[in-house]
C-alpha atoms as a PDB file:
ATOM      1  CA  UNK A   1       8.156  -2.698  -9.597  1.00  0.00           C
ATOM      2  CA  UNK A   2       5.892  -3.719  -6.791  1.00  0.00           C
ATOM      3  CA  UNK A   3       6.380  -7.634  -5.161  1.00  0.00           C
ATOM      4  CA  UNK A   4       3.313  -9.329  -4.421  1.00  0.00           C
ATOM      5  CA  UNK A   5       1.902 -12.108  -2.874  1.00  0.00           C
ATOM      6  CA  UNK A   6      -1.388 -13.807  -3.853  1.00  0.00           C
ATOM      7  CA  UNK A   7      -2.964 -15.970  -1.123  1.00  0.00           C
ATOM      8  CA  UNK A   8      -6.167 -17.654  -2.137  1.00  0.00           C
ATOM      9  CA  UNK A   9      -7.018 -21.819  -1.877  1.00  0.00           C
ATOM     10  CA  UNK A  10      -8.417 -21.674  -5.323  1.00  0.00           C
ATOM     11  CA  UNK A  11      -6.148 -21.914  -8.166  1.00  0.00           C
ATOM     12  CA  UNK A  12      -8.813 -20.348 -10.115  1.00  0.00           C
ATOM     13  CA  UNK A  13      -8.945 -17.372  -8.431  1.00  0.00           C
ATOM     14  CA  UNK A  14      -4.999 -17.015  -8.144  1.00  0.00           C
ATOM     15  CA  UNK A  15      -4.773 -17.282 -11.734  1.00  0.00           C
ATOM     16  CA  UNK A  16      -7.070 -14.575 -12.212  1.00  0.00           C
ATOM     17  CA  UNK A  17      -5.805 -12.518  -9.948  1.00  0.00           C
ATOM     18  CA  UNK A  18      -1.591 -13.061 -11.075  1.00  0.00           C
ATOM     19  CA  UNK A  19      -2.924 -12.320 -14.904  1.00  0.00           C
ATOM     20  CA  UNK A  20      -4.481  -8.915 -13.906  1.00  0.00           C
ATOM     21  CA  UNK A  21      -1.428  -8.336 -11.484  1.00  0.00           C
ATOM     22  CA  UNK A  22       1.711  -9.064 -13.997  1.00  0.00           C
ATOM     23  CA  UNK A  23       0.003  -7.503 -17.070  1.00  0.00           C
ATOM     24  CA  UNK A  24      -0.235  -4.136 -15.268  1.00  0.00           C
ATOM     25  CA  UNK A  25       3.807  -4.327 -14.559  1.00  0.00           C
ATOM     26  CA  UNK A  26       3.672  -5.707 -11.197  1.00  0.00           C
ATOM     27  CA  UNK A  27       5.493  -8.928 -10.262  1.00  0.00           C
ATOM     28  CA  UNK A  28       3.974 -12.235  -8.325  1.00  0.00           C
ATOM     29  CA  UNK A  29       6.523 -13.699  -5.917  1.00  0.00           C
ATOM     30  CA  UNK A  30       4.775 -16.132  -4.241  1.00  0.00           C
ATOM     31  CA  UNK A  31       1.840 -17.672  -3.995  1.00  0.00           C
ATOM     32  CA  UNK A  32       0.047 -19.547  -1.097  1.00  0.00           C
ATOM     33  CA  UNK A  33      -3.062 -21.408  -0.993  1.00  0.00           C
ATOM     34  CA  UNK A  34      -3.458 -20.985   2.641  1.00  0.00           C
ATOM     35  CA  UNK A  35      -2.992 -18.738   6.043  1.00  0.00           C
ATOM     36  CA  UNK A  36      -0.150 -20.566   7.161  1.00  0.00           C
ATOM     37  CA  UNK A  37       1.538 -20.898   3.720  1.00  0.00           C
ATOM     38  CA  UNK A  38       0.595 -17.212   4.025  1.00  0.00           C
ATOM     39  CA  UNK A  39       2.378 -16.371   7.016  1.00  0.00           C
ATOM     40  CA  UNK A  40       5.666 -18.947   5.823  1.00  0.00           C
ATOM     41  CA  UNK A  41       6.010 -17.322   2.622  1.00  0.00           C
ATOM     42  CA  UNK A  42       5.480 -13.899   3.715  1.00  0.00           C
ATOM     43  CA  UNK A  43       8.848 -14.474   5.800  1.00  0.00           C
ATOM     44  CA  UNK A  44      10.629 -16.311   3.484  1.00  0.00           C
ATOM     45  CA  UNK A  45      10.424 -13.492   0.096  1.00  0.00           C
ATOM     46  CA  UNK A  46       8.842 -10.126   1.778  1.00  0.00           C
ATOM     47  CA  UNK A  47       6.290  -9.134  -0.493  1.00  0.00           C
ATOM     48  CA  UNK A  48       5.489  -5.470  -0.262  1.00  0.00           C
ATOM     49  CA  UNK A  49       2.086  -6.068  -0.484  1.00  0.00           C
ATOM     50  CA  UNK A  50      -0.201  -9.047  -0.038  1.00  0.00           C
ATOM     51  CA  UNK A  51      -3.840 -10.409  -1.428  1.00  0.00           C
ATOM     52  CA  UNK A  52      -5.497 -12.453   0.802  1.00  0.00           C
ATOM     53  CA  UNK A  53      -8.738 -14.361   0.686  1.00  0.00           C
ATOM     54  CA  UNK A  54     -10.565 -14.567   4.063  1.00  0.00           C
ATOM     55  CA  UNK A  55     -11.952 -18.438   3.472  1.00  0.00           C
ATOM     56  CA  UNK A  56      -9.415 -20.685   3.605  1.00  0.00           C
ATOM     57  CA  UNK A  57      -8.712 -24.367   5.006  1.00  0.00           C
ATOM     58  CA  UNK A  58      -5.714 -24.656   7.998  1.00  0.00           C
ATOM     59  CA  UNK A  59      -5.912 -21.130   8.796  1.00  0.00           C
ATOM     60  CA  UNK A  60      -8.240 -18.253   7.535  1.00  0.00           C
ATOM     61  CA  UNK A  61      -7.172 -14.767   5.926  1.00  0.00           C
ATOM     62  CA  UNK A  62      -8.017 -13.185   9.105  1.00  0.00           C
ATOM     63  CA  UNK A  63      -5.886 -15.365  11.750  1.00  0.00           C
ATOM     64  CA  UNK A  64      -3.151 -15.428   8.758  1.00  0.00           C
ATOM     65  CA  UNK A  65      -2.831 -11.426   8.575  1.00  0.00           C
ATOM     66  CA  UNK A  66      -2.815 -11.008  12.418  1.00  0.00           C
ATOM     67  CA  UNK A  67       0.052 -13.306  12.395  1.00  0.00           C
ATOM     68  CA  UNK A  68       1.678 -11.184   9.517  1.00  0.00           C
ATOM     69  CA  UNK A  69       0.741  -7.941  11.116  1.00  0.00           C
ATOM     70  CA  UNK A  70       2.626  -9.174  14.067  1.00  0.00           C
ATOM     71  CA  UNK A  71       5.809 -10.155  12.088  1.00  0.00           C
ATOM     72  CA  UNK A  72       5.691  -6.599  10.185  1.00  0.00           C
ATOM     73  CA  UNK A  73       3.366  -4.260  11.525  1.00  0.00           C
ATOM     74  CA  UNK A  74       3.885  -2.167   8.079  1.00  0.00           C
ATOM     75  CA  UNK A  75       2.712  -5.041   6.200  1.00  0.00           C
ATOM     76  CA  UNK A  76       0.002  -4.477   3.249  1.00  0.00           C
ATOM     77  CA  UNK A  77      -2.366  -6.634   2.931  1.00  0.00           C
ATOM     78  CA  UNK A  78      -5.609  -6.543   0.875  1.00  0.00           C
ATOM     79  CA  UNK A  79      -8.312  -8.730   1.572  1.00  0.00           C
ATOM     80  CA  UNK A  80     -10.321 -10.455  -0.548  1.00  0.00           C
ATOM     81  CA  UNK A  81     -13.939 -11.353  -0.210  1.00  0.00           C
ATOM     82  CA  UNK A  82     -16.959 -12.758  -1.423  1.00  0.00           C
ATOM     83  CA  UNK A  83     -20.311 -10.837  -1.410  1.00  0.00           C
ATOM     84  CA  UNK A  84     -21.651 -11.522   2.053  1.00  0.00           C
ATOM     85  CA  UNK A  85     -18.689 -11.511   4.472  1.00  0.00           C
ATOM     86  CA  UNK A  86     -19.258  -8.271   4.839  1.00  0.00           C
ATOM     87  CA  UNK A  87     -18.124  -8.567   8.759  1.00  0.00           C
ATOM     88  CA  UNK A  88     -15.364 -10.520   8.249  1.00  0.00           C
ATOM     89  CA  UNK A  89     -14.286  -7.739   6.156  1.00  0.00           C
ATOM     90  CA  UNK A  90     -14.566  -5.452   8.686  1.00  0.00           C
ATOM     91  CA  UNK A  91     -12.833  -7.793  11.153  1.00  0.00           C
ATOM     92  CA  UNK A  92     -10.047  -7.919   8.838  1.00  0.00           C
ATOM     93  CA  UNK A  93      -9.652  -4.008   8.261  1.00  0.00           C
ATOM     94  CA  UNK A  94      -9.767  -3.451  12.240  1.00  0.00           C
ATOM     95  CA  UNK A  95      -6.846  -6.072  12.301  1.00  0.00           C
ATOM     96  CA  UNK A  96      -5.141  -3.505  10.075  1.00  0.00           C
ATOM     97  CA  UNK A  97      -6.018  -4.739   6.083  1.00  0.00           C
ATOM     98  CA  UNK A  98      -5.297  -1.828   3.645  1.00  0.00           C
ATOM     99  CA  UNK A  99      -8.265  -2.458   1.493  1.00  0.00           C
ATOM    100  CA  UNK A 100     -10.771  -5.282   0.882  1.00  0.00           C
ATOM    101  CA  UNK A 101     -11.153  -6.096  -3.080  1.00  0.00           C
ATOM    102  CA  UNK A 102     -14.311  -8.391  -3.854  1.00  0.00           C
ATOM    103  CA  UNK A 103     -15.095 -11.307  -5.792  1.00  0.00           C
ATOM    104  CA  UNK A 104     -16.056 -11.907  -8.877  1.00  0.00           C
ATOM    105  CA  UNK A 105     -12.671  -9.429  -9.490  1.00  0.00           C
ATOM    106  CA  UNK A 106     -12.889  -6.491 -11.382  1.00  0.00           C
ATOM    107  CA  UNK A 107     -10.154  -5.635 -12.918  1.00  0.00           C
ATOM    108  CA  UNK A 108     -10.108  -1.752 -12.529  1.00  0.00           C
ATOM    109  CA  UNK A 109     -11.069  -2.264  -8.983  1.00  0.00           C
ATOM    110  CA  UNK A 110      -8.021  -4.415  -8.215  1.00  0.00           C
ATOM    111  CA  UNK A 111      -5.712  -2.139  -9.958  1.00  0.00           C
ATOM    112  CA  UNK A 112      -6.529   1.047  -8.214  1.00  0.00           C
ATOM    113  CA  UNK A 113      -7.166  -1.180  -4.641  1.00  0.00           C
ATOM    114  CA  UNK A 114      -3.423  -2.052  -5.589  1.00  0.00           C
ATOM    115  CA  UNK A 115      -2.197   1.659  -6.375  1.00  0.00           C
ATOM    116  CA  UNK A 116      -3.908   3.105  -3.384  1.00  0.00           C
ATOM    117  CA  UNK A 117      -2.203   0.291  -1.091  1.00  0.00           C
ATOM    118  CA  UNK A 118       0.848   1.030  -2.758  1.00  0.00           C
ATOM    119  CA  UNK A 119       1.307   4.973  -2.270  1.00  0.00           C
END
């Protein structure tokens, strides 16, 4: 069973995403509501895979999965974004994201962003 991490400042969103997450069998860790809870967390239980919103307060998604990148350059990490941040998105996958999910969530969408991540 798969570890993750959800990173994302609002609760709303992280609730969301663990209830699509653990009923599909996988298992939520942690969760952070910001890039450098990211990046303390991500040491601390070693998710094997990550979700990370790009808009956050004390450090974005980006800056936050550089830093992880660095740590663990096999890291997985899935962005996620709102309509519109459509270079941020490609920021993030040049800095080495697996996949980018988008906001509102679909639920099919996340599930095979996580299985493709995952392989």
């Amino acid at each position: 069973m798969a570890k993750i991490m959800i990173v994302d400042d609002t609760a709303f969103m992280r609730m969301m995403l663990r209830e699509i997450i653990t009923d599909s069998g996988f298992e939520v860790i942690a969760e952070a509501e910001n890039g450098k809870e990211a990046v303390q967390f991500f040491r601390q239980y070693r998710p094997q895979l990550v979700t990370m919103d790009i808009t956050m307060p004390e450090m974005d998604g980006i800056a936050a999965l550089k830093e992880i990148k660095r740590m663990d350059p096999g890291a997985k990490i899935i962005i996620c974004s709102a309509m519109g941040q459509k270079d941020r998105v490609v920021d993030a996958i040049t800095s080495g994201a697996a996949d980018f999910i988008v906001k509102p969530f679909q639920r099919e969408k996340v599930l095979e962003t996580l299985a493709k991540a995952l392989k």
